[in-house]
Protein backbone atom coordinates (compact mmCIF):
# COMPACT_ATOMS: atom_id res chain seq x y z
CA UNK A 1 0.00 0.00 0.00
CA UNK A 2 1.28 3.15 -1.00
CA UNK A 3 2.42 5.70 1.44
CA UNK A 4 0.26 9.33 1.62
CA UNK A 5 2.23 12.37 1.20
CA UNK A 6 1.98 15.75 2.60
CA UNK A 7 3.15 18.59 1.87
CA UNK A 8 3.33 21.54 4.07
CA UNK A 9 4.63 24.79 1.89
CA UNK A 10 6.09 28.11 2.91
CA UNK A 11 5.18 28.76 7.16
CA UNK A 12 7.89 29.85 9.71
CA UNK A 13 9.41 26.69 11.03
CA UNK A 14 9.80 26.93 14.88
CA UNK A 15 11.36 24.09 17.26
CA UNK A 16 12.46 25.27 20.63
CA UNK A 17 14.09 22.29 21.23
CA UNK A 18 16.39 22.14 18.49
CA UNK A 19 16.92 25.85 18.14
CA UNK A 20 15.14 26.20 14.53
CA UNK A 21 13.47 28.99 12.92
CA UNK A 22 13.42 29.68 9.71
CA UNK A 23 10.49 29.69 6.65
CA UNK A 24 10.55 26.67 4.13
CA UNK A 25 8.54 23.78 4.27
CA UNK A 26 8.06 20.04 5.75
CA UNK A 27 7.52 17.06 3.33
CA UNK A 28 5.63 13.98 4.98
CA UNK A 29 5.73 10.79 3.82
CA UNK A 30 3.39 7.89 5.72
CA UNK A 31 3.34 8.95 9.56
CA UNK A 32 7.50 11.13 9.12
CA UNK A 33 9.00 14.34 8.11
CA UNK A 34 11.31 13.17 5.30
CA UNK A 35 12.53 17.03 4.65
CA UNK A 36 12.59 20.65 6.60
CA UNK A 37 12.72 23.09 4.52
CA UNK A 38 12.82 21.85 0.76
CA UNK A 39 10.81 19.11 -0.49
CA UNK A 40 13.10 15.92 -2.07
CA UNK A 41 13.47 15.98 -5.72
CA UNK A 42 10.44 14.07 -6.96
CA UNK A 43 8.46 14.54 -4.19
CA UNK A 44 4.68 14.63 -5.39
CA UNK A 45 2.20 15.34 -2.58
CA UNK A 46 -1.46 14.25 -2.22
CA UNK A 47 -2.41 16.91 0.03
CA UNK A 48 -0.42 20.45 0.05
CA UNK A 49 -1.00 22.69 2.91
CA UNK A 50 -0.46 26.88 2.35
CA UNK A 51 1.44 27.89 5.50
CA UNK A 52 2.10 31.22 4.25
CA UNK A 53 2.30 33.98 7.11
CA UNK A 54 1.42 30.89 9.06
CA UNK A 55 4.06 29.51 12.63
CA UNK A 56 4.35 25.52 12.90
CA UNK A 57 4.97 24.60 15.72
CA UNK A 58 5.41 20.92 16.83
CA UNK A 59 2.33 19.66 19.14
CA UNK A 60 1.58 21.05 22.41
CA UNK A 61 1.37 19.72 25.58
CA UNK A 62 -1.41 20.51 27.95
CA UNK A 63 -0.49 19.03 31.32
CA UNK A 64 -3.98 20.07 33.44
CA UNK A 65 -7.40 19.11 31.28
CA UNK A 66 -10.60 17.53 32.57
CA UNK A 67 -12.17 15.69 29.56
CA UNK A 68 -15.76 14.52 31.06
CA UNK A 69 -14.70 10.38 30.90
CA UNK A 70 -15.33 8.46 32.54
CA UNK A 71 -18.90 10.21 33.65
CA UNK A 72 -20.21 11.96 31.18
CA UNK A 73 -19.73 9.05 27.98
CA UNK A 74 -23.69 9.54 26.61
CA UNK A 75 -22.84 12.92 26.10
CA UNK A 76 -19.83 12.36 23.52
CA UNK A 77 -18.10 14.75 25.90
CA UNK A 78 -14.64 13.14 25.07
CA UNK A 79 -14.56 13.34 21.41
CA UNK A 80 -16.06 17.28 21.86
CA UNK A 81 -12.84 18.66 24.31
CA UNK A 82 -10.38 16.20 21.78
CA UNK A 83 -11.85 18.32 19.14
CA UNK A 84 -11.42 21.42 21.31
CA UNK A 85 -8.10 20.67 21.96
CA UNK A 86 -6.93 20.10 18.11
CA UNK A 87 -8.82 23.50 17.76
CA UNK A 88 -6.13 25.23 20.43
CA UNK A 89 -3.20 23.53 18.78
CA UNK A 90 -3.34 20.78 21.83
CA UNK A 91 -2.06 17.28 20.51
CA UNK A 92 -1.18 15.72 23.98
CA UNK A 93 -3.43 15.87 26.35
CA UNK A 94 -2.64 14.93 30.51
CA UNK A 95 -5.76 14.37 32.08
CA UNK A 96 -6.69 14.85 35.09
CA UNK A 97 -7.75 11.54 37.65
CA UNK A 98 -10.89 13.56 39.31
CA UNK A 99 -13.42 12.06 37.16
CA UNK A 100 -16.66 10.15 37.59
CA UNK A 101 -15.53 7.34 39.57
CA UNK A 102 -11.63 8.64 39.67
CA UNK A 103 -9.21 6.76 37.73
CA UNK A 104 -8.21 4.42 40.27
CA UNK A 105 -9.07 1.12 38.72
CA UNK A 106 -7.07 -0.34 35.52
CA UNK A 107 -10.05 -1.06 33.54
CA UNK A 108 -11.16 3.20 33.78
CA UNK A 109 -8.08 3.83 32.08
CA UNK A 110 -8.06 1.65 29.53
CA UNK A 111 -11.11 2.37 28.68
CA UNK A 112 -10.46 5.81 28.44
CA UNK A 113 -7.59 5.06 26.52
CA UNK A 114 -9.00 3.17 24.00
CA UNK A 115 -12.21 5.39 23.53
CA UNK A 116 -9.82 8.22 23.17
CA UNK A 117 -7.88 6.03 20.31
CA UNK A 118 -10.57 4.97 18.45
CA UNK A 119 -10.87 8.37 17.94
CA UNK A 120 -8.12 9.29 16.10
CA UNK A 121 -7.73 12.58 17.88
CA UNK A 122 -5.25 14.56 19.87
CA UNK A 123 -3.34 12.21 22.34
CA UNK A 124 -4.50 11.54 25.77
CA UNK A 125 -1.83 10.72 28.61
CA UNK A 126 -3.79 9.58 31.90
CA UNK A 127 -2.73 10.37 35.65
CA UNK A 128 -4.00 7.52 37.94
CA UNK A 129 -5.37 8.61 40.90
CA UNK A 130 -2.83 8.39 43.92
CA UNK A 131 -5.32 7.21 46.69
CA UNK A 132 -8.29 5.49 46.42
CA UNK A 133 -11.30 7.47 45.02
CA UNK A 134 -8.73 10.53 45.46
CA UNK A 135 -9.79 9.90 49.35
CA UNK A 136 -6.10 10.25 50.88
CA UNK A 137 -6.49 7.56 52.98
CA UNK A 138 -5.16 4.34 51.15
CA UNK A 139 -3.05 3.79 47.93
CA UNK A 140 -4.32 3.04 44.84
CA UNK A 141 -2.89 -0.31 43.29
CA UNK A 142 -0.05 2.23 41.20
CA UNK A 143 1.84 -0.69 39.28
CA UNK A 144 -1.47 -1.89 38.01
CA UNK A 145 -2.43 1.62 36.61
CA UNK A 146 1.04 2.18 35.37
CA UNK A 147 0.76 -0.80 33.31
CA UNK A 148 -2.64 0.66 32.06
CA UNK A 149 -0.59 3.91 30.79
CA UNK A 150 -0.85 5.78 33.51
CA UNK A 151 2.06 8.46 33.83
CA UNK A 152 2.04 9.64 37.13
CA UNK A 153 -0.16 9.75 40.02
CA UNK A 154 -2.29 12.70 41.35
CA UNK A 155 -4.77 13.74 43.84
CA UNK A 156 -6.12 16.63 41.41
CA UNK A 157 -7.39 19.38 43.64
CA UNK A 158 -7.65 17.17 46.89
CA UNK A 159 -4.60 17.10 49.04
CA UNK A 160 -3.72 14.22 51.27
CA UNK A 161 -4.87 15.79 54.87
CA UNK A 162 -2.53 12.68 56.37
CA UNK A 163 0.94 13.63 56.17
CA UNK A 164 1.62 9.49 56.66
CA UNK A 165 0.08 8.87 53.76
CA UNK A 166 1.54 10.74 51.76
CA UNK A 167 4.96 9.79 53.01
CA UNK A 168 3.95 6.49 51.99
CA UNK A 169 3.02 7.26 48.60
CA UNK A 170 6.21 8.77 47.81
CA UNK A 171 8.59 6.27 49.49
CA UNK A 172 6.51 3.64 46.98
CA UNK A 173 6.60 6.02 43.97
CA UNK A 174 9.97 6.08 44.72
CA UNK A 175 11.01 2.85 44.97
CA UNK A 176 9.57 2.49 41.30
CA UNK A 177 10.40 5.57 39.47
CA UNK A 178 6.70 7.09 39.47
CA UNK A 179 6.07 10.50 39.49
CA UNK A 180 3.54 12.47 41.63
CA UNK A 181 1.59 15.31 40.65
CA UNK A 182 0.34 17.39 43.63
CA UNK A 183 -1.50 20.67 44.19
CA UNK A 184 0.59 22.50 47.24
CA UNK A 185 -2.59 23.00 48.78
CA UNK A 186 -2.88 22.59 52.93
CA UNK A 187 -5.84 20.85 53.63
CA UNK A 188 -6.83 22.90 56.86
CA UNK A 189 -5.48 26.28 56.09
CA UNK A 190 -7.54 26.20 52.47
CA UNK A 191 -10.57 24.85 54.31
CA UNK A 192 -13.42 26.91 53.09
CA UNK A 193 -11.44 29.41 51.24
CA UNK A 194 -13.39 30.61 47.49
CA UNK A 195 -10.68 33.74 46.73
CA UNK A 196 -7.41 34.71 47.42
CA UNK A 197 -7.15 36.39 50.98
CA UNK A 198 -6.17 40.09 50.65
CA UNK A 199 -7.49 43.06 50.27
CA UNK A 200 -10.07 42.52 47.83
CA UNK A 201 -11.64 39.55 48.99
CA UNK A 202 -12.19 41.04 51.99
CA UNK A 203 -14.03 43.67 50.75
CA UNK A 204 -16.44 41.66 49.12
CA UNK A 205 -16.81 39.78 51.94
CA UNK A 206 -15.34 35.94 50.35
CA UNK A 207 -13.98 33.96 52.61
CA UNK A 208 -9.64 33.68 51.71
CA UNK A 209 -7.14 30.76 50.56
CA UNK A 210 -4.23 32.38 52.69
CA UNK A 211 -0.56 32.25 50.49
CA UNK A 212 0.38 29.88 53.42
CA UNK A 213 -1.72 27.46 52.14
CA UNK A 214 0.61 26.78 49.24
CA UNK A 215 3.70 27.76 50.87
CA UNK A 216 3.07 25.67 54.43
CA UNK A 217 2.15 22.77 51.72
CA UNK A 218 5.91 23.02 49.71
CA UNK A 219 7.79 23.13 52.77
CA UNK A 220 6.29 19.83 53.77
CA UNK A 221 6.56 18.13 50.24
CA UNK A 222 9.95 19.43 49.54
CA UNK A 223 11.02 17.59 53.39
CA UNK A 224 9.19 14.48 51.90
CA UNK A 225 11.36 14.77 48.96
CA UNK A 226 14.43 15.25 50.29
CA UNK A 227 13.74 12.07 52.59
CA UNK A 228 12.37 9.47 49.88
CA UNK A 229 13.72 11.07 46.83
CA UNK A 230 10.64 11.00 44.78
CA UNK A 231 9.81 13.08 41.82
CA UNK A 232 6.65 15.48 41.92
CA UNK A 233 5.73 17.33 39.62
CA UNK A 234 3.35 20.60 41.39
CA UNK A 235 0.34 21.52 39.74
CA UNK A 236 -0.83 25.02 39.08
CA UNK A 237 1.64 27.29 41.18
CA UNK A 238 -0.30 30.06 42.45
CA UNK A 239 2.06 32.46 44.26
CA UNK A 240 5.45 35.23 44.52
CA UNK A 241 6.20 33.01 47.80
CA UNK A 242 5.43 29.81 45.61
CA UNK A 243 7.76 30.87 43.29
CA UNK A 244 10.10 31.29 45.48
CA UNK A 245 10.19 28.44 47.39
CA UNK A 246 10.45 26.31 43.92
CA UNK A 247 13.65 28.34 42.89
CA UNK A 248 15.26 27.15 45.68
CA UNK A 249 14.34 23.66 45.58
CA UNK A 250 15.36 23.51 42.37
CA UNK A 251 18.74 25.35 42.69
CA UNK A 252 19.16 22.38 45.62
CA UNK A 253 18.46 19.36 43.01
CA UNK A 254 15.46 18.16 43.97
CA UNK A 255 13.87 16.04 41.54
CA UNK A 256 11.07 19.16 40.60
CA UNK A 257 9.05 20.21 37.69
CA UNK A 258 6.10 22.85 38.14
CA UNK A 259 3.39 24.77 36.15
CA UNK A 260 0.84 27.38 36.50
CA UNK A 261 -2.36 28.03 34.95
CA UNK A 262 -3.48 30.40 32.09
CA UNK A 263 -5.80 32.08 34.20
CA UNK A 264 -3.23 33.05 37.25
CA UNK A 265 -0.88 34.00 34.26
CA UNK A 266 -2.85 36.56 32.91
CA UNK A 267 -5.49 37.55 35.55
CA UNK A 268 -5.39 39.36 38.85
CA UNK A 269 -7.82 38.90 41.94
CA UNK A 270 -9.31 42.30 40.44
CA UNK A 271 -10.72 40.31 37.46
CA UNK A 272 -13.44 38.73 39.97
CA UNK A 273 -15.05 41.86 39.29
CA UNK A 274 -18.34 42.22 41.02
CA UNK A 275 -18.97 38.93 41.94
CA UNK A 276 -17.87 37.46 38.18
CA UNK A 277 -18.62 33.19 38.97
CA UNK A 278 -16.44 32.82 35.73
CA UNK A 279 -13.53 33.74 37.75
CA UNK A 280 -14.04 31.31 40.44
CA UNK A 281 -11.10 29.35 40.37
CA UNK A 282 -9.20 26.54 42.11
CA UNK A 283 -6.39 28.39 42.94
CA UNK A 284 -8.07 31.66 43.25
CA UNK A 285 -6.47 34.37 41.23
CA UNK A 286 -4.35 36.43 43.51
CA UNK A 287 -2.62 39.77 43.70
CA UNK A 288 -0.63 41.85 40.90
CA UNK A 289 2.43 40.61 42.62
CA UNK A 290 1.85 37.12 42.27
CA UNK A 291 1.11 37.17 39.04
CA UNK A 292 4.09 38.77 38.03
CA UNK A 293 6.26 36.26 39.91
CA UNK A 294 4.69 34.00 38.17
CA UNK A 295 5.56 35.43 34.32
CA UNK A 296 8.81 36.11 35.39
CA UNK A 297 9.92 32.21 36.78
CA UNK A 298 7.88 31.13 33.94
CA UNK A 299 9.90 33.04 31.45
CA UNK A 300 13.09 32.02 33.37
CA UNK A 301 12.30 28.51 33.39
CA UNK A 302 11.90 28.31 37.48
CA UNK A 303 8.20 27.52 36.45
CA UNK A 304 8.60 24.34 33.60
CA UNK A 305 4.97 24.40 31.88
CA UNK A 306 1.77 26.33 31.27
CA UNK A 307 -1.52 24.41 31.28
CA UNK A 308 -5.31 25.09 30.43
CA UNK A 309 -6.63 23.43 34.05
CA UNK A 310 -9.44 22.91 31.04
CA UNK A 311 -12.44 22.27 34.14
CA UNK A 312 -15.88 21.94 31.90
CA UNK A 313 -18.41 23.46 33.91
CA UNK A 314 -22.61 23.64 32.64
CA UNK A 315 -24.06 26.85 32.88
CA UNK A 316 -26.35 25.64 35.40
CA UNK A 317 -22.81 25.61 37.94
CA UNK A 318 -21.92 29.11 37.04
CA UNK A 319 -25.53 30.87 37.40
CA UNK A 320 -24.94 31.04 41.22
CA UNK A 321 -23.84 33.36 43.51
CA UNK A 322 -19.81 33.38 43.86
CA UNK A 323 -19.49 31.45 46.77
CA UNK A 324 -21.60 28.46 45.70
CA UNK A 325 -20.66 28.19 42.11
CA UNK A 326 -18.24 25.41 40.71
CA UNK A 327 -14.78 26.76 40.32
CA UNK A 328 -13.49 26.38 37.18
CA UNK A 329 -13.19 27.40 33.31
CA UNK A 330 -12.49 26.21 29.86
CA UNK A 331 -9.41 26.14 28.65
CA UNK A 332 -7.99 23.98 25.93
CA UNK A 333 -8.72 26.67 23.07
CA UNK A 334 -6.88 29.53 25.33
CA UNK A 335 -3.61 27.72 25.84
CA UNK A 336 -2.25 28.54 22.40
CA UNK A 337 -3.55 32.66 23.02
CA UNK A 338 -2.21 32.17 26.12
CA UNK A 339 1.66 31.38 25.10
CA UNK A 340 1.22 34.04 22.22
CA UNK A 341 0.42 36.71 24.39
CA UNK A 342 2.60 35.91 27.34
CA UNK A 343 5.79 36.55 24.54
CA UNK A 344 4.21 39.51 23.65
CA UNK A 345 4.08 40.85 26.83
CA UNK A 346 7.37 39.37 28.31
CA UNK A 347 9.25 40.72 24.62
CA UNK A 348 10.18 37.36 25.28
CA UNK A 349 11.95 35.90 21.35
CA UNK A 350 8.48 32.84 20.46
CA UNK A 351 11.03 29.58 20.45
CA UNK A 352 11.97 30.15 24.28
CA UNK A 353 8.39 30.96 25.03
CA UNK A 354 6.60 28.29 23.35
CA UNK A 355 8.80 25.75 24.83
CA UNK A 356 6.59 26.28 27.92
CA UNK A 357 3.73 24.56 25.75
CA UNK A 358 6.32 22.18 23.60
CA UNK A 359 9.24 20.38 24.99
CA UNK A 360 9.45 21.57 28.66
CA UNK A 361 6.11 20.72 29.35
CA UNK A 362 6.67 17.22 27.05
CA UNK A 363 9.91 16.43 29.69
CA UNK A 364 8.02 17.67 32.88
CA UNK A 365 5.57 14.64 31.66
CA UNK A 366 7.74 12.04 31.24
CA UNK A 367 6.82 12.12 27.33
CA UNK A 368 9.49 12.17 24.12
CA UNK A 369 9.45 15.76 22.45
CA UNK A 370 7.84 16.40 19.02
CA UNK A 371 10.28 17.62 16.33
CA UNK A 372 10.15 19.29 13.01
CA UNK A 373 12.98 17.20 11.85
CA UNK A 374 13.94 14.43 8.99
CA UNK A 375 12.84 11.43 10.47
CA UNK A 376 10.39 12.41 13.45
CA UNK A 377 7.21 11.47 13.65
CA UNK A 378 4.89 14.10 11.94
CA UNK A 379 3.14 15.88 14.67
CA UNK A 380 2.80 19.65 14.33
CA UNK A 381 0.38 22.49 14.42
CA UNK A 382 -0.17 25.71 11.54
CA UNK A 383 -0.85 28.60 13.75
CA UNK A 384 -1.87 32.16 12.00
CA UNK A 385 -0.73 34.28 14.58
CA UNK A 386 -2.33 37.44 13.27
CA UNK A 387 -5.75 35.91 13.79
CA UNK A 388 -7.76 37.99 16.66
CA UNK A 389 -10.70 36.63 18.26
CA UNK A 390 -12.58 36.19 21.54
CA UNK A 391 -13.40 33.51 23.39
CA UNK A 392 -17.56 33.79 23.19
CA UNK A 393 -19.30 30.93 23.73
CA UNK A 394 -19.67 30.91 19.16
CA UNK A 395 -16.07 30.84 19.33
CA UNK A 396 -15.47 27.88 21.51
CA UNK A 397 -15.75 23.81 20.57
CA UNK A 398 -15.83 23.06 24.27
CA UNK A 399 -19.05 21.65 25.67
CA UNK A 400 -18.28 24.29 28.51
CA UNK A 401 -18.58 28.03 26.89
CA UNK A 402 -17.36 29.73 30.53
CA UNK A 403 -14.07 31.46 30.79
CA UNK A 404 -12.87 34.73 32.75
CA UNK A 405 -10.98 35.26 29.37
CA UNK A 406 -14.07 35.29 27.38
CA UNK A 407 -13.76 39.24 27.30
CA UNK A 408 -9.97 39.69 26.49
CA UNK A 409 -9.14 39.75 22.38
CA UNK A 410 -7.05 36.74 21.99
CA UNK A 411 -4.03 36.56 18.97
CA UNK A 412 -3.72 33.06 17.42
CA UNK A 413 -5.54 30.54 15.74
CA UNK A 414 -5.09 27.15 14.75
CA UNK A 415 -5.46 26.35 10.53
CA UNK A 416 -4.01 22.67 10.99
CA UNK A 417 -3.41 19.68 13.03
CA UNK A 418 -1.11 16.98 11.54
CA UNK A 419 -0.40 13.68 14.52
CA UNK A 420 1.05 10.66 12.66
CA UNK A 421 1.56 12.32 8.99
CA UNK A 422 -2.44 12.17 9.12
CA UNK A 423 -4.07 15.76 8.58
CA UNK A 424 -6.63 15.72 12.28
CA UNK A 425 -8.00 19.27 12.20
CA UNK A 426 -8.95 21.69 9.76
CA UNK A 427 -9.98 25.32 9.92
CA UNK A 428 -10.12 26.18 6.35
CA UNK A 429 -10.52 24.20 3.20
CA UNK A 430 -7.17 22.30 1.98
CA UNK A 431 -6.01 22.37 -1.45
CA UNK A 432 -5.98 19.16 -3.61
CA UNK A 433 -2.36 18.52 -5.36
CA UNK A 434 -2.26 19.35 -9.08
């Protein structure tokens, strides 16, 4: 059977990893890049793709999304946020184990595993969850989800109240080379808490997630580290005294990898507004300060990833008052905007900040990099990164509509998906070869 053949002409060729950027075009033959830059001699395409103005980038990686399965299977939910996430240049997806029963039992992921490849759709990479039914109390049986694909081992939002347990957990993950993802999240001191404590919170009268809460949580996993010499990867940094305590564990060695959200990257506690349920979030948004600590250690590479924390919520959720709506917001489509407009604003060059989305957020998960090379698998993205747009709920693919971004104009959109050689997403019509 003969091989297809791509043929991507004429876009701006960036790979972080290996330092490229330059315009020219990729040649795909079967599921490889056979050329950067010029097509072989002889080379006749069936399908030729007009990059022209047009970034491609190699996949990204979305370490935080929520995809509705298992729980919410009658509603095609899956196959929707896959779509979504092709739409926001997403290939690889790391989802999250807080769904409907938590991934805590082999068969869950492989069933989600093999829905999601039947597919034929952007990648998903599961996290088993650490304890069982994300309860904190016993250990979920991690060899037999590791052999089901899992690659790593979470608690999502929940933190393990019992220090003991979790000392367990990581002396076992240890032992075999797992990884665990945590939230640095006290269990007591973020009891109850729907906003950042400060200033503004107080003043409309929501109840605070003190900065302690994340710091008095690192300070005990970074002790557990240093005694059983696991690897954890934190989840959604939230704070300057975060930050901080992550530089130096790094700078001491500890086995550390970290990322923050798209909403605490680009939002402030004063985007809550009056009362705006959209921007409940778990973390809260926090102060000016925090966020900037946050740009800056992301730009600096203190802070290894950015992720969606894609959290579908129904309208129904949101239509509450602040304190008893569900926290969270769509994300997928933003993460893209999101990178784009966090190099704009940091004048940082676009290959060191879309590594954040590419290859640093590819190694904090364990997975091999994408490359726009001869010989890699062909798994890249066409971004026009003139496009402006908002996030309304016409815009989005999502099932859920609800961001606190849904107001900013966003830079970026995605004309093409290619995973495997095999063209997965389209936003415009493609040319036939002559």
């Amino acid at each position: 059977m003969t091989e297809s053949r791509l043929l991507l002409r004429n876009g701006r060729l960036i790979d972080p990893l290996l330092g490229l950027d330059t315009t020219g075009d990729v040649a795909v033959q079967g599921e490889r890049i056979v050329a950067v830059g010029t097509a072989p001699s002889g080379f006749v395409p069936d399908q030729t793709l007009d990059a022209s103005g047009c970034l491609v980038l190699p996949g990204l990686v979305d370490l935080c999304a929520r995809l509705g399965e298992p729980g919410y299977e009658h509603e095609g939910m899956l196959e929707t946020e896959l779509n979504a996430a092709l739409a926001g240049g997403v290939t690889r997806v790391v989802c999250s184990p807080d769904t409907d029963p938590p991934l805590d039992e082999p068969s869950l992921v492989e069933m989600l595993r093999w829905r999601a490849r039947r597919l034929k759709s952007a990648r998903v990479y599961p996290l088993g969850a650490l304890t069982k039914g994300l309860q904190g109390e016993r250990l979920s049986e991690l060899a037999e989800l590791t052999k089901a694909s899992c690659i790593g081992f979470s608690q999502a939002d929940r933190p393990v109240a019992d220090t003991k347990v979790l000392y367990s957990a990581m002396q076992y993950a240890s032992t075999f080379g797992y990884k665990v993802w945590l939230r640095a999240l006290d269990a007591s001191l973020g009891r109850g808490g729907i906003a950042a404590s400060g200033a503004y919170a107080q003043r409309l009268g929501l109840s605070g997630v003190p900065v302690i809460a994340e710091t008095v949580a690192l300070h005990t996993l970074f002790e557990l580290m240093r005694v059983t010499g696991c690897a954890v990867h934190v989840s959604k940094l939230s704070s300057a005294a975060g930050v901080a305590l992550v530089r130096q564990a790094k700078a001491e060695g500890l086995p550390l990898s970290c990322d923050v959200s798209i909403n605490n990257l680009l939002l402030t506690d004063l985007d809550i507004g009056y009362f705006d349920a959209r921007a409940r979030l778990d973390p809260p948004l926090r102060q000016q300060r925090d966020r900037e600590a946050l740009r800056a250690a992301l730009a600096d590479g203190t802070i290894d990833a950015l992720c969606s924390d894609h959290t579908p919520v129904g309208t129904d959720d949101k239509t509450q008052t602040f304190a008893d709506a569900a926290p969270g917001a769509t994300g997928l489509e933003l993460l893209l905007p999101t990178a784009l407009q966090f190099a704009a604003d940091m004048q940082l060059p676009l290959p060191q900040a879309l590594g954040c989305v590419g290859h640093r957020a590819a190694s904090a998960a364990g997975l091999p990099p994408a490359r726009i090379a001869p010989g890699e698998a062909a798994e890249f993205v066409v971004v026009d990164p003139q496009a402006r747009w908002q996030a309304t709920p016409q815009a989005l693919r999502s099932q859920s509509k609800l961001t606190p971004l849904s107001e900013h104009e966003l830079q970026g959109r995605v004309r093409y998906a290619v995973i495997d050689g095999r063209l997965v997403w389209s936003h415009q019509p493609v040319s036939a070869a002559a």
